[in-house]
Protein backbone atom coordinates (compact mmCIF):
# COMPACT_ATOMS: atom_id res chain seq x y z
CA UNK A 1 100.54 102.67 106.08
CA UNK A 2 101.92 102.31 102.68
CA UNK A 3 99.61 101.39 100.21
CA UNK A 4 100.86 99.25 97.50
CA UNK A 5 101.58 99.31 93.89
CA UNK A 6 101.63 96.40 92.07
CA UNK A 7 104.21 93.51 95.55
CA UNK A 8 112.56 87.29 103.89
CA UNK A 9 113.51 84.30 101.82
CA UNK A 10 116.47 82.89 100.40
CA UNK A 11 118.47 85.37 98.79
CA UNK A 12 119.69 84.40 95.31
CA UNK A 13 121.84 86.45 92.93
CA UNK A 14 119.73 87.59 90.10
CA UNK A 15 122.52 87.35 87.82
CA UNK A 16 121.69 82.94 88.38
CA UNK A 17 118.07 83.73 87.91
CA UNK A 18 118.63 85.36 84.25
CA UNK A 19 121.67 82.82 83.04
CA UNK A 20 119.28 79.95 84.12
CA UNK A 21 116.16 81.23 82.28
CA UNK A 22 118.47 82.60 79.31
CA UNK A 23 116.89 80.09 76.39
CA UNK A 24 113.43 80.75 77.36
CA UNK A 25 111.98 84.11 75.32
CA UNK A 26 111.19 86.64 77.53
CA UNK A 27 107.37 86.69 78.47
CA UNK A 28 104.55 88.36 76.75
CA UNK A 29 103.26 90.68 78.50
CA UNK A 30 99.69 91.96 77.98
CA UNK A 31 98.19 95.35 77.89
CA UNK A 32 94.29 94.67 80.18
CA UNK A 33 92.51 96.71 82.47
CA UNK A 34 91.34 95.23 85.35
CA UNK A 35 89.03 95.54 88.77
CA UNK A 36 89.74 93.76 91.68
CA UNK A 37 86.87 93.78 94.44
CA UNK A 38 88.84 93.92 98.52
CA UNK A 39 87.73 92.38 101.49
CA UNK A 40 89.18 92.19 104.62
CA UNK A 41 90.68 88.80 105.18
CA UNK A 42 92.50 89.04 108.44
CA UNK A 43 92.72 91.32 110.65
CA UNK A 44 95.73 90.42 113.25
CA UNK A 45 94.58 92.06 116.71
CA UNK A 46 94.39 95.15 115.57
CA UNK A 47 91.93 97.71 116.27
CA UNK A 48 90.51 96.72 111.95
CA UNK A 49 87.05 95.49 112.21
CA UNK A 50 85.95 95.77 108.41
CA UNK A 51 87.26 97.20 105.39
CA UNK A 52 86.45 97.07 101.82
CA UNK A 53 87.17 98.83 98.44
CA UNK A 54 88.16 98.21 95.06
CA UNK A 55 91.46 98.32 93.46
CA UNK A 56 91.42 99.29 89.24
CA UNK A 57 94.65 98.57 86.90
CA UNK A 58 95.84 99.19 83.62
CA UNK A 59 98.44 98.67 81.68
CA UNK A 60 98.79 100.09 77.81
CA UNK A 61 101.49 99.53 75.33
CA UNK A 62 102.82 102.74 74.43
CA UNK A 63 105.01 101.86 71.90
CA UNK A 64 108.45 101.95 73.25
CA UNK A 65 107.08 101.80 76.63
CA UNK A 66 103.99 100.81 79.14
CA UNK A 67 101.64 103.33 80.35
CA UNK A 68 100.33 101.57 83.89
CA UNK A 69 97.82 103.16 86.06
CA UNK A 70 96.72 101.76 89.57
CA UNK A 71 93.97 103.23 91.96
CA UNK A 72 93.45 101.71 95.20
CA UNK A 73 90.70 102.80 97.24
CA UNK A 74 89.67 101.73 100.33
CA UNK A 75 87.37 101.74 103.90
CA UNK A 76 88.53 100.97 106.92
CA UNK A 77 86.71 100.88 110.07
CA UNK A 78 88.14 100.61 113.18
CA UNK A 79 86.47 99.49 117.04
CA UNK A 80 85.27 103.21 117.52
CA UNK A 81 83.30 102.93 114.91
CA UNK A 82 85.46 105.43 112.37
CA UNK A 83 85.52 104.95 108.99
CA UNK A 84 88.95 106.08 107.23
CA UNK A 85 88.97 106.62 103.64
CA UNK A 86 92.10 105.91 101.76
CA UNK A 87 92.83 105.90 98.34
CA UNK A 88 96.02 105.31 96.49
CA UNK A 89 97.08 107.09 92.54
CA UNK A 90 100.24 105.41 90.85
CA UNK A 91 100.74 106.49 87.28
CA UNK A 92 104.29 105.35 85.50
CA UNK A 93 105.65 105.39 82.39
CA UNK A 94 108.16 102.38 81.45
CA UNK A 95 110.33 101.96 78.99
CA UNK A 96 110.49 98.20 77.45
CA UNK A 97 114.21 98.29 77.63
CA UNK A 98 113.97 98.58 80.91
CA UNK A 99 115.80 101.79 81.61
CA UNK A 100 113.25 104.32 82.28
CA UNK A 101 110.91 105.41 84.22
CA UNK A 102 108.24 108.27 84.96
CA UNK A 103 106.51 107.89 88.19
CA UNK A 104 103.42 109.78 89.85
CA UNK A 105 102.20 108.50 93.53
CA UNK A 106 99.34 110.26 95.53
CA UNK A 107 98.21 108.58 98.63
CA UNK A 108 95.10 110.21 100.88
CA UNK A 109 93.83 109.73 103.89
CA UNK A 110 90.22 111.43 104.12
CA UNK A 111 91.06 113.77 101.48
CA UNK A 112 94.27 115.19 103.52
CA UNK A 113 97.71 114.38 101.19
CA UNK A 114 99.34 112.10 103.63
CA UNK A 115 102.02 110.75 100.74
CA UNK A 116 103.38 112.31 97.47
CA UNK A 117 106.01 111.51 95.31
CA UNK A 118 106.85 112.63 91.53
CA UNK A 119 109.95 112.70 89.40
CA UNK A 120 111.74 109.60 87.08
CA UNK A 121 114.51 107.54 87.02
CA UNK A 122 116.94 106.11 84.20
CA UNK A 123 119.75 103.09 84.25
CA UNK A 124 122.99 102.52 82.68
CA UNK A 125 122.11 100.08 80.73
CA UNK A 126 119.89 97.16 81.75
CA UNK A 127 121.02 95.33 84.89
CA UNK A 128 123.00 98.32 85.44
CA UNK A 129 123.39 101.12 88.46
CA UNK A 130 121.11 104.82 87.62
CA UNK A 131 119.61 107.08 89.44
CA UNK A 132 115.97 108.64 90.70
CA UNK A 133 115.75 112.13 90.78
CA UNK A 134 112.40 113.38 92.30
CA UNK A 135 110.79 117.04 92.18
CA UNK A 136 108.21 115.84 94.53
CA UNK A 137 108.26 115.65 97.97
CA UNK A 138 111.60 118.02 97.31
CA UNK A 139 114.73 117.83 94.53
CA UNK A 140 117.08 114.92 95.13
CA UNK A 141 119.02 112.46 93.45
CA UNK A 142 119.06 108.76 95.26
CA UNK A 143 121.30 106.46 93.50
CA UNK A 144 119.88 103.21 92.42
CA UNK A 145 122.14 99.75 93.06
CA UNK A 146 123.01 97.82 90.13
CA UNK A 147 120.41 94.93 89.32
CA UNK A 148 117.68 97.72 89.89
CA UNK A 149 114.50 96.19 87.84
CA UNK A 150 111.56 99.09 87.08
CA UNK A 151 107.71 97.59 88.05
CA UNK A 152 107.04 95.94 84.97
CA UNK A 153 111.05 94.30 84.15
CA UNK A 154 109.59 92.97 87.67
CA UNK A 155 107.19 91.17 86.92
CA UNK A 156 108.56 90.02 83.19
CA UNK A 157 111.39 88.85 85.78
CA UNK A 158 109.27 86.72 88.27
CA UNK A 159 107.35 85.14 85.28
CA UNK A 160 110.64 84.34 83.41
CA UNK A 161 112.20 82.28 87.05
CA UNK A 162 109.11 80.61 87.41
CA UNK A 163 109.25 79.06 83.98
CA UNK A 164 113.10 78.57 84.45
CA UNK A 165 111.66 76.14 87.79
CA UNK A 166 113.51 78.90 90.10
CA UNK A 167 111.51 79.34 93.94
CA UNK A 168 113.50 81.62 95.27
CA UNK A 169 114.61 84.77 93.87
CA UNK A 170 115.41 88.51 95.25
CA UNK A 171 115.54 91.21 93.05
CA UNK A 172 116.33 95.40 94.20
CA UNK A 173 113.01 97.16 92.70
CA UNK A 174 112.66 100.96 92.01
CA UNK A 175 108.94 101.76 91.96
CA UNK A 176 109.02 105.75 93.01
CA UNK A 177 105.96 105.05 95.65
CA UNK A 178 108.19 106.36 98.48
CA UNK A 179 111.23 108.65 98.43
CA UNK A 180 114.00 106.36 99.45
CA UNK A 181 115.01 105.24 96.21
CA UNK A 182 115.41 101.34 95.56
CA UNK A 183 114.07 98.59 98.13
CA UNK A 184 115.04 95.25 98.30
CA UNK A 185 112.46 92.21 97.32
CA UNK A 186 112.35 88.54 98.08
CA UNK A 187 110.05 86.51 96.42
CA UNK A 188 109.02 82.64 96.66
CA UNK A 189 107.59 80.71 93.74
CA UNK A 190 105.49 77.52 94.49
CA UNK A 191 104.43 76.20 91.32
CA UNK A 192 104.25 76.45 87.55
CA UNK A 193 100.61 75.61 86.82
CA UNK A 194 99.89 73.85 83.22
CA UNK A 195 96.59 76.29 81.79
CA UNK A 196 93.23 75.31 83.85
CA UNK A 197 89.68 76.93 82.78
CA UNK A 198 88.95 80.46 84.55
CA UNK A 199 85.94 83.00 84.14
CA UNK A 200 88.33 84.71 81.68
CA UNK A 201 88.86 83.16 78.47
CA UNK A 202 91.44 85.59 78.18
CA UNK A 203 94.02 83.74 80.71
CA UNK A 204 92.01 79.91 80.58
CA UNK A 205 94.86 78.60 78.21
CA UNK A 206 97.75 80.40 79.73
CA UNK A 207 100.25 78.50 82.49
CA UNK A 208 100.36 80.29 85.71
CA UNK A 209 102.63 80.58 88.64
CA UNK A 210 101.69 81.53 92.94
CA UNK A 211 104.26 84.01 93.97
CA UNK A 212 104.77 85.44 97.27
CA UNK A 213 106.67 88.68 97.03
CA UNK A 214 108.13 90.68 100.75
CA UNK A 215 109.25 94.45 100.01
CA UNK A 216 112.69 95.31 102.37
CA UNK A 217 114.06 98.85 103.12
CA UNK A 218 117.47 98.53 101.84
CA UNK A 219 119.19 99.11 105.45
CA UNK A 220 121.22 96.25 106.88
CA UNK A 221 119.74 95.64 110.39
CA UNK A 222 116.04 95.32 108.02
CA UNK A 223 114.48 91.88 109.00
CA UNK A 224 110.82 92.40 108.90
CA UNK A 225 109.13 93.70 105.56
CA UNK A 226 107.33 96.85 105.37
CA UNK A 227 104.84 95.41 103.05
CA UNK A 228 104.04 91.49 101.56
CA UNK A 229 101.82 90.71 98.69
CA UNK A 230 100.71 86.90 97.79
CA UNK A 231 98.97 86.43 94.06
CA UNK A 232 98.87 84.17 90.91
CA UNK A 233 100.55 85.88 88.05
CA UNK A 234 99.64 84.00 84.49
CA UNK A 235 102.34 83.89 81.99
CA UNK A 236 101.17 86.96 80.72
CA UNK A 237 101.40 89.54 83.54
CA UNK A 238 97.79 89.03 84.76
CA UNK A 239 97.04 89.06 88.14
CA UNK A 240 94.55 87.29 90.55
CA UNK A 241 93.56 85.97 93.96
CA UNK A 242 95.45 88.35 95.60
CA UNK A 243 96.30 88.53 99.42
CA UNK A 244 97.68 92.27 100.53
CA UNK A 245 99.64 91.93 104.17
CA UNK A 246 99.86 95.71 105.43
CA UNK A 247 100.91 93.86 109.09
CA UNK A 248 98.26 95.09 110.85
CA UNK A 249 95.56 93.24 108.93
CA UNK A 250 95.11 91.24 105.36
CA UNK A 251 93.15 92.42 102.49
CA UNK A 252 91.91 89.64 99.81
CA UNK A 253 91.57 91.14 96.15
CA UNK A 254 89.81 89.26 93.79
CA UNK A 255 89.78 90.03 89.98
CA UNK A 256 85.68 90.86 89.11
CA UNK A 257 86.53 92.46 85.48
CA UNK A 258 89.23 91.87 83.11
CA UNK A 259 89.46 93.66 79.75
CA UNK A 260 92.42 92.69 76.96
CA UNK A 261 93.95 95.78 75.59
CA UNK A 262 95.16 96.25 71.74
CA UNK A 263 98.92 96.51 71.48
CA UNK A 264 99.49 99.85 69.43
CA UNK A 265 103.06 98.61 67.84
């Protein structure tokens, strides 16, 4: 089971997403730390009979770059009666530019390492083709395709087509959370909500958008995504009311504390 780091449609060149959205400034995004409370939402006839957790997130402007941090952690029991503890560490520096990035994942299962991957990765030039070169689980260099965004370009991406009025997009995402280099990502975008009041004063006069974002191995026979993610991003990067699709079963995540950040620069 992969578990996530921050998430098949209509496939639309993302050079047409950008030249759309070109006179709108690029969002703003926010340094916060947040805590999201899981529940199991669905469980689709698997053997899943509960599971709960909590999933924490940060994000800290570093200047020339953003320092995120995500810990998902996690019960599941299943019809014997087992309970299987897994928790996910994802640690990356990101340039703003877009061009770099330093990426730590850590994934166990009841204490055993069941995933590990460490190393960074570097573009051309924004939009361009790079590279990933991991030390962990062993030395190799994957290519990257051109039109490769980093986590947080992303999501800056997604917000900016939303406000452009785009609902369809796909975008190639590096993240370094497995060791296949690049995967492909199609995401749909139902609305562009005007700012409504929310526990957080923080996000209450912000517009928001409902994204639905499916993660592809880039192979060409790939049909069926090997993880989905549903969620309401506000304008600046925020995220709520989340719905994690692992196939087997659904976990809902909903935001219980949310903590602005100062931007250093």
């Amino acid at each position: 089971m992969r578990l996530p780091a921050v998430l098949a449609v209509v496939l639309l060149a993302v050079s047409a997403c950008f030249a759309h959205a070109a006179d709108l400034a690029p969002p703003m995004l926010a340094a916060h730390r947040a805590l999201y409370a899981l529940a199991l939402g669905n469980a689709r006839d698997s053997d899943v009979i509960a599971a709960h957790g909590t999933m924490g997130y940060e994000v800290l402007d570093a200047c020339d770059g953003w320092a995120v941090r995500q810990r998902l952690d996690m019960t599941v029991t299943n019809t014997d009666g087992q309970d299987i503890h897994m928790v996910s560490d994802y640690a990356t520096w990101e340039a703003k530019d877009g061009t770099k990035l330093r990426f730590h994942m850590k994934q166990t299962t009841d204490t055993a390492v069941t995933a590990q991957t460490d190393g960074e990765a570097s573009l051309e030039r924004p939009g361009g083709p790079g590279t990933a070169h991991y030390t962990v689980p062993k030395q190799t260099i994957v290519a990257l395709p051109p039109g490769t965004l980093f986590p947080m370009a992303h999501t800056a991406a997604i917000i900016s087509a939303a406000r452009a009025g785009k609902k369809f997009i796909a975008l190639p995402l590096f993240d370094g959370t497995d060791d296949h280099g690049a995967e492909d990502t199609s995401i749909v975008i139902t609305d562009w909500k005007p700012p409504f009041k929310t526990d957080w004063p923080f996000l209450s006069d912000l517009p928001s958008t409902r994204v639905r974002l499916a993660f592809f191995d880039r192979k060409p026979d790939t049909i069926t995504p090997s993880y989905q993610v549903g969620m309401r991003y506000w304008e600046n990067g925020v995220a709520d009311d989340m719905q994690m699709d692992f196939g087997d079963f659904i976990m809902d995540a909903k935001l219980t504390k949310l903590t602005p950040l100062p931007h250093k620069c």
